[in-house]
C-alpha atoms as a PDB file:
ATOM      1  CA  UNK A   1     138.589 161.314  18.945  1.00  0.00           C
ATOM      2  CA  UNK A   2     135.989 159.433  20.544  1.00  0.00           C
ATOM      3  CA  UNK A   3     132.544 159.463  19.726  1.00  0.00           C
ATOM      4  CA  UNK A   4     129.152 158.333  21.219  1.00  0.00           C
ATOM      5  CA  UNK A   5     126.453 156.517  18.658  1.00  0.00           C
ATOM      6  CA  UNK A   6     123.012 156.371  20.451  1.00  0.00           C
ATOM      7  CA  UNK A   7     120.946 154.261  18.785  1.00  0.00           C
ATOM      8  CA  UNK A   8     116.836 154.933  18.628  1.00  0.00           C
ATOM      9  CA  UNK A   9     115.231 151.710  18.903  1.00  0.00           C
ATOM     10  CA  UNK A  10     111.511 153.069  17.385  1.00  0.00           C
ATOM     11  CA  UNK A  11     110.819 155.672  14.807  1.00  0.00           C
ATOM     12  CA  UNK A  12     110.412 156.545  11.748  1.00  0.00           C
ATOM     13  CA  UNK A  13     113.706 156.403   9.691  1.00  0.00           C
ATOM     14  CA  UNK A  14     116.792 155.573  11.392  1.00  0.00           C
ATOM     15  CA  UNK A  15     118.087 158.992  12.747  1.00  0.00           C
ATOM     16  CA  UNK A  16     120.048 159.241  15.583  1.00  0.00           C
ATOM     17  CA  UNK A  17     122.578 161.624  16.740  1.00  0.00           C
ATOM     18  CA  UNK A  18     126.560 161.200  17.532  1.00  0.00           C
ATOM     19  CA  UNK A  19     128.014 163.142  20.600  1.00  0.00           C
ATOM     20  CA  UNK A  20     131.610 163.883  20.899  1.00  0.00           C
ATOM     21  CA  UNK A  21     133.292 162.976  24.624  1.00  0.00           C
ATOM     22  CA  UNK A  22     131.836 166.169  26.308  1.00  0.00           C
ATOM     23  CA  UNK A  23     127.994 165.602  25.609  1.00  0.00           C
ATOM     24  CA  UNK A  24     128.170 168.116  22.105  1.00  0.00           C
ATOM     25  CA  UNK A  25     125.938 166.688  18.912  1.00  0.00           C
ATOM     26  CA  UNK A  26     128.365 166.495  16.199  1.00  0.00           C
ATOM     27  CA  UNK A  27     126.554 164.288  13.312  1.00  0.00           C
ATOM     28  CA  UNK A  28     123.461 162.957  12.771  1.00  0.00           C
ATOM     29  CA  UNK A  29     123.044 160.084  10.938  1.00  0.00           C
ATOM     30  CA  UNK A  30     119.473 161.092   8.899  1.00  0.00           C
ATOM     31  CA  UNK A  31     118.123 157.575   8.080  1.00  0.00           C
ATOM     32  CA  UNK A  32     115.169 157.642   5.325  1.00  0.00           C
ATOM     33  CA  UNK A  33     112.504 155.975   5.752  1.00  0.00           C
ATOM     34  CA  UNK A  34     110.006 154.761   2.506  1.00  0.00           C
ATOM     35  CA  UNK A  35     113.064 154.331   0.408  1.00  0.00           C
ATOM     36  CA  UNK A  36     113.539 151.328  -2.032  1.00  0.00           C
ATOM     37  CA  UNK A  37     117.063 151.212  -0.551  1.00  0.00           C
ATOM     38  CA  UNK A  38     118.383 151.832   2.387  1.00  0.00           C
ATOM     39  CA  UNK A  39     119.547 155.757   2.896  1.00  0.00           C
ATOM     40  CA  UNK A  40     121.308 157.584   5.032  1.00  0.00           C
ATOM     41  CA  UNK A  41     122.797 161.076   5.119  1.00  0.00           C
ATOM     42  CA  UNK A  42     125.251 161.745   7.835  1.00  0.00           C
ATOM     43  CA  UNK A  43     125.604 165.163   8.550  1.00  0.00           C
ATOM     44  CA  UNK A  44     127.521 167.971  10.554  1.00  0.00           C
ATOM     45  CA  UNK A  45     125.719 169.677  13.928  1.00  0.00           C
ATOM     46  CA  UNK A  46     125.036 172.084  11.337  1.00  0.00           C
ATOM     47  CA  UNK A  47     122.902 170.233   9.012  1.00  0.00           C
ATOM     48  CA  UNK A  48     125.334 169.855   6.497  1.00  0.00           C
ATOM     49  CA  UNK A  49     125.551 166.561   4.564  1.00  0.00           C
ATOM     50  CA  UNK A  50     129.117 164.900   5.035  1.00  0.00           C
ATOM     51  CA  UNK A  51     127.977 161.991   3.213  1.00  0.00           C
ATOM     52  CA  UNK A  52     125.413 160.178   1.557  1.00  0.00           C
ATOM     53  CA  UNK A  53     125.263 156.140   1.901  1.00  0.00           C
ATOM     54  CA  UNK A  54     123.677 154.486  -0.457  1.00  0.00           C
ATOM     55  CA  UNK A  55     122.472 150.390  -0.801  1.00  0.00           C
ATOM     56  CA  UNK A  56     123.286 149.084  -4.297  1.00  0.00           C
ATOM     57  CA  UNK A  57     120.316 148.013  -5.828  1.00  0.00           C
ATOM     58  CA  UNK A  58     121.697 145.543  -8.107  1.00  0.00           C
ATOM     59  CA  UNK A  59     124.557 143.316  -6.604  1.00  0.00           C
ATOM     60  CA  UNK A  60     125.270 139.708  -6.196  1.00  0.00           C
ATOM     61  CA  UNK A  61     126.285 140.553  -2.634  1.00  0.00           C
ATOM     62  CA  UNK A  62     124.953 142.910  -0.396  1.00  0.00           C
ATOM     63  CA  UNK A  63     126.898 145.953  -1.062  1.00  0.00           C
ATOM     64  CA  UNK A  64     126.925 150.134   0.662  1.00  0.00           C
ATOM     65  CA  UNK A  65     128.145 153.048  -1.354  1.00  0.00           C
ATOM     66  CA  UNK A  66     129.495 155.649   0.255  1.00  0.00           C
ATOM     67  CA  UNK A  67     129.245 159.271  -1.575  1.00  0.00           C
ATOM     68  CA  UNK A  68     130.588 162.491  -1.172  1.00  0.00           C
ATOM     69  CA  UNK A  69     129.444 165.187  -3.123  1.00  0.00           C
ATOM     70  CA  UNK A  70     127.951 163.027  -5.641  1.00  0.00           C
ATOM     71  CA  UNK A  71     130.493 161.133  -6.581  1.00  0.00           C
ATOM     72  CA  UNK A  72     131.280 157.818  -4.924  1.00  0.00           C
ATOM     73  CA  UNK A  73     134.258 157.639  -1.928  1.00  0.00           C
ATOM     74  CA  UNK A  74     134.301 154.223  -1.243  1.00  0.00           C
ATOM     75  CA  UNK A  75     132.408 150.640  -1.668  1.00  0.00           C
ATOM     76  CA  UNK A  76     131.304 148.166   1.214  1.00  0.00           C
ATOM     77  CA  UNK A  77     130.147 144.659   1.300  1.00  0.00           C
ATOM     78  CA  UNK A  78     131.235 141.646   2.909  1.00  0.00           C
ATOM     79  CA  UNK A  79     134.577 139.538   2.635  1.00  0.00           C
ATOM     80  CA  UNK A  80     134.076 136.201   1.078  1.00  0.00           C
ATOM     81  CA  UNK A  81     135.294 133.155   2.841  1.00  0.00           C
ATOM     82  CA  UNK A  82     134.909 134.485   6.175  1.00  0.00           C
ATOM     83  CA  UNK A  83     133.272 132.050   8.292  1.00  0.00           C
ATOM     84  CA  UNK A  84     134.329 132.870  12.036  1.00  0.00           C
ATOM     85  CA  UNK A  85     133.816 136.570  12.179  1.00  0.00           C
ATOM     86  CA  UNK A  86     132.390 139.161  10.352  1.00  0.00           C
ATOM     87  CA  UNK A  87     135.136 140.784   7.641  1.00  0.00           C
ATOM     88  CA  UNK A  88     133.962 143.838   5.453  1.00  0.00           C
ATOM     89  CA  UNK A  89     136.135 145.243   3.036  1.00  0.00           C
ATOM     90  CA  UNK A  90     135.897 148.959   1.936  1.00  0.00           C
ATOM     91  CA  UNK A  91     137.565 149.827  -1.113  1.00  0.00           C
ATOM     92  CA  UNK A  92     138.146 153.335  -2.022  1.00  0.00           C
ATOM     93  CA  UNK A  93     137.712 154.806  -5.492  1.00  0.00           C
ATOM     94  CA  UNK A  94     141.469 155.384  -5.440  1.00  0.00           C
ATOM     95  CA  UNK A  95     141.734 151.316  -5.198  1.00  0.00           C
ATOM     96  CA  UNK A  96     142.841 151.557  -0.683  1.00  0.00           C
ATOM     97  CA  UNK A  97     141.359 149.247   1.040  1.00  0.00           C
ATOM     98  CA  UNK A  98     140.170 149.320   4.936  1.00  0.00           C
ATOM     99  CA  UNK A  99     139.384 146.206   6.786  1.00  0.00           C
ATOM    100  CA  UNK A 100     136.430 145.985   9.436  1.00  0.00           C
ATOM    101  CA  UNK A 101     136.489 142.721  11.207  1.00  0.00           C
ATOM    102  CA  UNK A 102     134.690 141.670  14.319  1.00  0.00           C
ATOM    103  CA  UNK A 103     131.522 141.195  15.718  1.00  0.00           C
ATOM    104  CA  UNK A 104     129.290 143.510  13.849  1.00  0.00           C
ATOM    105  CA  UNK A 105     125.927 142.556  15.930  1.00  0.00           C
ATOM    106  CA  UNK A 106     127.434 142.896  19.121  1.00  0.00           C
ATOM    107  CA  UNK A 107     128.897 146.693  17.923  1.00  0.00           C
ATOM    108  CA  UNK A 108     132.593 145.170  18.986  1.00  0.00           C
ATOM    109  CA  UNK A 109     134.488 146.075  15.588  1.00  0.00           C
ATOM    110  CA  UNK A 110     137.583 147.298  14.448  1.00  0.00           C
ATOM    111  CA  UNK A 111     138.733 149.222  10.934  1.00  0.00           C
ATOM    112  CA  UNK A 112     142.226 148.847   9.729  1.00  0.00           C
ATOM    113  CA  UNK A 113     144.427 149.722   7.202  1.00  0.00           C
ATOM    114  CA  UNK A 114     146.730 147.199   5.890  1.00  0.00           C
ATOM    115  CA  UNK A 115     147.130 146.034   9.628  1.00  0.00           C
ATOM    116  CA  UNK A 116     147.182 149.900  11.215  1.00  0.00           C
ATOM    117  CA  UNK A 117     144.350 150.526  13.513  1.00  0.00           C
ATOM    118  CA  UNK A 118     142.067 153.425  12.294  1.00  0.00           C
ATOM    119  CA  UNK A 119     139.060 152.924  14.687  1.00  0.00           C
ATOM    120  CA  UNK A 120     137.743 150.900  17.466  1.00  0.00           C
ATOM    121  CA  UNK A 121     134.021 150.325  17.925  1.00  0.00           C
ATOM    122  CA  UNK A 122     133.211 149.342  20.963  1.00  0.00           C
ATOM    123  CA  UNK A 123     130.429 148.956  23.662  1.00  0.00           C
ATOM    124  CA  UNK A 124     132.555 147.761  26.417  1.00  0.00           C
ATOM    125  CA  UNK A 125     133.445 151.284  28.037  1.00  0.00           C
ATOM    126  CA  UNK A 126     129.453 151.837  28.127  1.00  0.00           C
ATOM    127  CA  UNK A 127     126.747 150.606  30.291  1.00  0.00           C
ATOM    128  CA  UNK A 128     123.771 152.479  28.548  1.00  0.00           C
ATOM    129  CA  UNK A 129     122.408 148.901  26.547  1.00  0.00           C
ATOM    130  CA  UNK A 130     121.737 150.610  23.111  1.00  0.00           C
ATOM    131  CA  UNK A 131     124.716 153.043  22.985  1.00  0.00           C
ATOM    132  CA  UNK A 132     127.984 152.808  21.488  1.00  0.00           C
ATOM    133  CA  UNK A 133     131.333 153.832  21.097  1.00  0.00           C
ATOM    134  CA  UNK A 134     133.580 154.959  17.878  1.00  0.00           C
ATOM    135  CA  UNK A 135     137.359 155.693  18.903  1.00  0.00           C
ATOM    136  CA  UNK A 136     139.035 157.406  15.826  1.00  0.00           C
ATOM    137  CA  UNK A 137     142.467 156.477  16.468  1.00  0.00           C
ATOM    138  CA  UNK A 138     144.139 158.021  13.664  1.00  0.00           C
ATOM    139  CA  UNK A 139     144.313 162.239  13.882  1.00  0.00           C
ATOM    140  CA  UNK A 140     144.151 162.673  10.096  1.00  0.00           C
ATOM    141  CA  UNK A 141     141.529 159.628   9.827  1.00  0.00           C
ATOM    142  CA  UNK A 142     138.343 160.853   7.763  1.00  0.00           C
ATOM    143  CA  UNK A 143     136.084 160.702  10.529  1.00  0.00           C
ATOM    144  CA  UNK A 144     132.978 161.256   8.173  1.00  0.00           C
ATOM    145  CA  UNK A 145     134.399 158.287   6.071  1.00  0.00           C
ATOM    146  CA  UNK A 146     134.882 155.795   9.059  1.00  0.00           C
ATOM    147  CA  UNK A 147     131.705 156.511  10.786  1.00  0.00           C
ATOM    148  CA  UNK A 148     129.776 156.011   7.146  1.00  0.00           C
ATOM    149  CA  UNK A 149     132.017 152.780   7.684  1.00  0.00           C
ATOM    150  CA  UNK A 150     130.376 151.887  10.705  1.00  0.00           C
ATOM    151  CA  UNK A 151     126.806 152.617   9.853  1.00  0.00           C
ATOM    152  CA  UNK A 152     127.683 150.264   6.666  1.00  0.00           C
ATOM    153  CA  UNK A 153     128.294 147.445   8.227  1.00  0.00           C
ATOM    154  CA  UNK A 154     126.042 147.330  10.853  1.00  0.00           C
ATOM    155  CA  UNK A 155     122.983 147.837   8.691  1.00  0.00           C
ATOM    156  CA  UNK A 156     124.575 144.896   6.480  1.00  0.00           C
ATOM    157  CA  UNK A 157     125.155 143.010   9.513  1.00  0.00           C
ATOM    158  CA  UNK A 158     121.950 143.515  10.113  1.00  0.00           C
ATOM    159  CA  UNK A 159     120.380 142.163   6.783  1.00  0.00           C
ATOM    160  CA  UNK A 160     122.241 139.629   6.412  1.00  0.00           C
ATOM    161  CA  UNK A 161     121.128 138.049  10.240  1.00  0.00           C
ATOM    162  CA  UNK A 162     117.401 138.668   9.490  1.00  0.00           C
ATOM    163  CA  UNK A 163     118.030 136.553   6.236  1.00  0.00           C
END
């Protein structure tokens, strides 16, 4: 499956929608704005939420939750000791963990599962400057899950370089 993330570069909140291959809207990612933390709600074409992600408040690292129905799905933050690249590490309230490692910034990414590609992000197959890419590799891969992924990182990414 391979989706298309255009970014809005103004606005208020971060919203922006995600278009399958053909052109459809399939999720918005529904940033909100005047928040303590950051907040996002990805949802369906439909308006229905998929997932809520969350900033932890208190953390000694910068740290995303991802929810799902109110209860938690998985945790992000960055890998320690990783000097060369960016490395996130999702863990999964059942204890899996994913591996996202590349560079975040530049949207150039990958997410892996104990070494098994899950998705690609990538702006190399588009010329449009503040649009991306998010290949799904994986059939049965949570698509909701890995692009909560996505949106996790970058935003920490993102922190952590204004810091």
């Amino acid at each position: 499956m391979r989706l298309l993330v255009r970014e809005r570069l103004f606005g208020i909140g971060d919203d922006y929608w995600i278009e399958d291959a053909d052109g459809r809207k399939v999720f918005l990612v529904d940033g909100k704005a005047m928040r303590v933390r950051d907040t996002f709600e990805l949802k369906d074409a439909q308006g229905r939420i998929i997932v809520e992600i969350k900033q932890k408040l208190l953390s000694l690292r910068d740290t995303m939750l991802i929810e799902r129905d109110g209860e938690q799905l998985a945790k992000v933050k960055r890998k320690r000791l990783s000097l060369l690249r960016n490395h996130y590490r999702v863990t999964l309230v059942d204890g899996t963990e994913l591996d996202v490692s590349g560079k975040i910034l530049d949207r150039e990414f990958a997410v892996d599962y104990g070494g098994e590609l899950l998705a690609q992000i990538s702006r190399r197959w588009l010329t449009v400057r503040d649009t991306y890419g998010i290949d799904i590799v994986r059939e049965d891969a949570d698509a909701g899950l890995l692009i909560a992924v996505a949106v996790c990182v970058i935003v920490l990414a993102e922190k952590e370089h204004e810091d």
